[in-house]
Protein backbone atom coordinates (compact mmCIF):
# COMPACT_ATOMS: atom_id res chain seq x y z
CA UNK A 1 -37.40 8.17 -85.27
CA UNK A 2 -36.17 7.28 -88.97
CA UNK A 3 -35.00 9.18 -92.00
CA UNK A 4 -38.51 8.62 -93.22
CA UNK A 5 -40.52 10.38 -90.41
CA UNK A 6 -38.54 13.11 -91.19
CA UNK A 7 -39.64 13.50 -95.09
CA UNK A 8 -42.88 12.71 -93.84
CA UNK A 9 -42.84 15.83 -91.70
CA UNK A 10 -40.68 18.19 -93.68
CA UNK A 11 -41.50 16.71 -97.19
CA UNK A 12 -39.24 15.06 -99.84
CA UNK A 13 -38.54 18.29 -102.14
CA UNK A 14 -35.36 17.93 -103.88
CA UNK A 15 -33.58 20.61 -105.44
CA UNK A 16 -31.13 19.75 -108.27
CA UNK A 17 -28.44 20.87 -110.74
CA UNK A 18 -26.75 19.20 -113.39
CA UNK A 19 -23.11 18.46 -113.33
CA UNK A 20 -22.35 20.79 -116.77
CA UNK A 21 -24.00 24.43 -115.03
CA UNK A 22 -21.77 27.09 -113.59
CA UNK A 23 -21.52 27.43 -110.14
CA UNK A 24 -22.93 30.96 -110.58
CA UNK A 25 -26.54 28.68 -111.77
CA UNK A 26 -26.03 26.73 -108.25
CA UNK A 27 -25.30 29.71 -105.74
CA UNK A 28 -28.72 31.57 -107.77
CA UNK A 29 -30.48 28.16 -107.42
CA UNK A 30 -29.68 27.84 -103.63
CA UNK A 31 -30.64 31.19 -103.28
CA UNK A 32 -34.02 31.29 -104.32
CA UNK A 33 -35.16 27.90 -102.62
CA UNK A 34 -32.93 29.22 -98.95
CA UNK A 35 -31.04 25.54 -98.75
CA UNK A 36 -27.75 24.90 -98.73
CA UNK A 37 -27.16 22.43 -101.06
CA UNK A 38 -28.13 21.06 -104.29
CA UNK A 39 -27.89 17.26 -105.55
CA UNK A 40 -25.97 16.97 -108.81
CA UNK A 41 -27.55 14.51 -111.01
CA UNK A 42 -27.35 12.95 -114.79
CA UNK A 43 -30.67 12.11 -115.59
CA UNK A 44 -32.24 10.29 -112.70
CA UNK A 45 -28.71 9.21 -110.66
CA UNK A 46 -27.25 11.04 -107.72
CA UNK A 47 -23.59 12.30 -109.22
CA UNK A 48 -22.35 14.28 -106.00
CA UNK A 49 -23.60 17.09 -103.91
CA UNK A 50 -22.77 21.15 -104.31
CA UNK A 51 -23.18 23.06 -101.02
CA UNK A 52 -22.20 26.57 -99.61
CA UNK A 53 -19.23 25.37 -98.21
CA UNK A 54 -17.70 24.05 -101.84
CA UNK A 55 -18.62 27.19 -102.96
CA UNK A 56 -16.81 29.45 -100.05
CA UNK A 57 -13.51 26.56 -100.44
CA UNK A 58 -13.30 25.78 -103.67
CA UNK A 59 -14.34 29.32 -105.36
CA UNK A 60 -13.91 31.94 -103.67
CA UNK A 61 -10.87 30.80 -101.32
CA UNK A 62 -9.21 29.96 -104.87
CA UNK A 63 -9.94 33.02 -106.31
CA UNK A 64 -11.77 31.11 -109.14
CA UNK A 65 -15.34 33.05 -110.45
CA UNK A 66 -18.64 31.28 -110.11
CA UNK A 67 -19.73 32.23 -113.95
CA UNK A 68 -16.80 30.44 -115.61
CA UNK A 69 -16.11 27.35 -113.06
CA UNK A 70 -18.79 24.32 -113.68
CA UNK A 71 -20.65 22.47 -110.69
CA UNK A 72 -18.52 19.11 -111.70
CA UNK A 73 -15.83 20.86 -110.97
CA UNK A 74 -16.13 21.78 -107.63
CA UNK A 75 -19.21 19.14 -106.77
CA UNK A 76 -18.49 16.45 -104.11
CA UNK A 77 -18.62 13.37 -106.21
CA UNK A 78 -20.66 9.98 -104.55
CA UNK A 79 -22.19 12.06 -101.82
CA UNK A 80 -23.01 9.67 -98.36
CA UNK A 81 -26.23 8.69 -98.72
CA UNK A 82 -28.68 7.58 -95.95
CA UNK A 83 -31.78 5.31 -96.80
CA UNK A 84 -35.57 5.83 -95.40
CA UNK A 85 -35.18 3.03 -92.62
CA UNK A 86 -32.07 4.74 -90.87
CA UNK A 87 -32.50 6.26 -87.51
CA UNK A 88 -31.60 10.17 -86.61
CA UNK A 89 -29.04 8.55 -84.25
CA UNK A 90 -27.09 7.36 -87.46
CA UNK A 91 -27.71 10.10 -89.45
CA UNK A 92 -26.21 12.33 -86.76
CA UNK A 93 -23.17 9.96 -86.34
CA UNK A 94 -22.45 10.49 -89.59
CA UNK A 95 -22.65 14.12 -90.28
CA UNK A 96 -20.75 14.61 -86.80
CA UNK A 97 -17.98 12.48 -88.04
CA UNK A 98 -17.53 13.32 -91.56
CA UNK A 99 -18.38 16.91 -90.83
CA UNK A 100 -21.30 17.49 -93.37
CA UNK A 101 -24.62 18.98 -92.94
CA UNK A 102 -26.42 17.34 -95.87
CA UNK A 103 -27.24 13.73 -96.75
CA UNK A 104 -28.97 12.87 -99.42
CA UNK A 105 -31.73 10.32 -98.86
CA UNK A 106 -31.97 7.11 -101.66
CA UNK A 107 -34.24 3.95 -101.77
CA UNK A 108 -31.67 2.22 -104.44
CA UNK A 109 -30.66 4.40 -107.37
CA UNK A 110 -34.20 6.75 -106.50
CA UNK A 111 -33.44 9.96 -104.71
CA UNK A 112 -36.25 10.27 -101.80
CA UNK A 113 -35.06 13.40 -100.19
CA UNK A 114 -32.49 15.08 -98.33
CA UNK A 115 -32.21 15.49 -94.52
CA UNK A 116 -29.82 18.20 -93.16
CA UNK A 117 -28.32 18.87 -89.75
CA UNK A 118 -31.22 20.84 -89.03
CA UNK A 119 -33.93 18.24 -89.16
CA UNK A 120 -31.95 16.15 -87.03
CA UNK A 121 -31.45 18.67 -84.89
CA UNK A 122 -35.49 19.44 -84.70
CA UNK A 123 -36.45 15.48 -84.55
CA UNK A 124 -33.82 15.23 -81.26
CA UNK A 125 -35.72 18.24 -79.82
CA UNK A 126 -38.88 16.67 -80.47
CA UNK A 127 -38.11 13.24 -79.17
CA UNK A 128 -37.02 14.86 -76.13
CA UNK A 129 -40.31 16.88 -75.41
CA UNK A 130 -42.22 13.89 -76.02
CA UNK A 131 -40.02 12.12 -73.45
CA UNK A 132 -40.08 14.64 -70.90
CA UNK A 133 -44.24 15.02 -71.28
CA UNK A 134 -44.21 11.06 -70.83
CA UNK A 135 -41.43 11.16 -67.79
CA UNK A 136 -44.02 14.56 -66.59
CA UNK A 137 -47.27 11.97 -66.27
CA UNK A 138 -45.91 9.18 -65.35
CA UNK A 139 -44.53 10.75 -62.30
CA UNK A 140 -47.72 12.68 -61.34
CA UNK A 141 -49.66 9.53 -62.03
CA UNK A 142 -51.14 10.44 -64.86
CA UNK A 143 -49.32 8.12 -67.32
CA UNK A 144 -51.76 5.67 -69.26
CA UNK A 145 -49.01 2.49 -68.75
């Protein structure tokens, strides 16, 4: 399964902030859509990435307030991106390794989507009932090959 199964199953909504809001505009933004991050963009480019985690380390652990700090400020600048043609089993390399839930998704400079821990999670669990139903008929006989 590839990055672009995924968006074709979960859809390629993007939610987005520009690099100049507060943080306080980010945490509301996250908020009302239930994600965890937002892509930080100027104009049509990917800048960084903004997620609960920068907020929780880079706020609130430094006693800094979310209405006066700016997204730049905190944002993870040149995000790891992923494109549509790379598998789960890379995108799940990554995150384990670098430690991040959210990778944003580009076909060159365009922004496709983002896929999150959670979808990979999901598309493993899926692969593996689909395996287990084939593994199911073939041993009772069943199996079409």
């Amino acid at each position: 399964m590839y990055v672009q199964d995924i968006l074709a199953r979960k859809g390629r909504k993007v939610y987005k902030i520009q690099e100049d809001a507060t943080v306080f505009d980010a945490i509301g933004t996250m908020s009302r859509h239930n994600v965890g991050s937002l892509l930080v963009t100027v104009g049509p480019r990917l800048k960084g990435i903004i997620s609960d985690r920068d907020y929780r380390d880079k706020v609130i652990l430094k006693g800094r307030t979310s209405r006066e700090t700016l997204v730049k400020e905190i944002m993870t600048p040149d995000p790891i991106t992923v494109g549509l043609n790379d598998s789960i089993d890379v995108c799940m390399a990554i995150m384990t390794e670098k430690k991040i839930r959210h990778l944003p998704v580009l076909d060159g400079y365009h922004i496709e989507g983002v896929v999150s821990i959670g979808d990979m999670v999901k598309a493993i669990i899926d692969r593996q009932k689909i395996e287990i139903d084939d593994l199911k008929k073939y041993i009772i006989g069943s199996y079409p090959g």
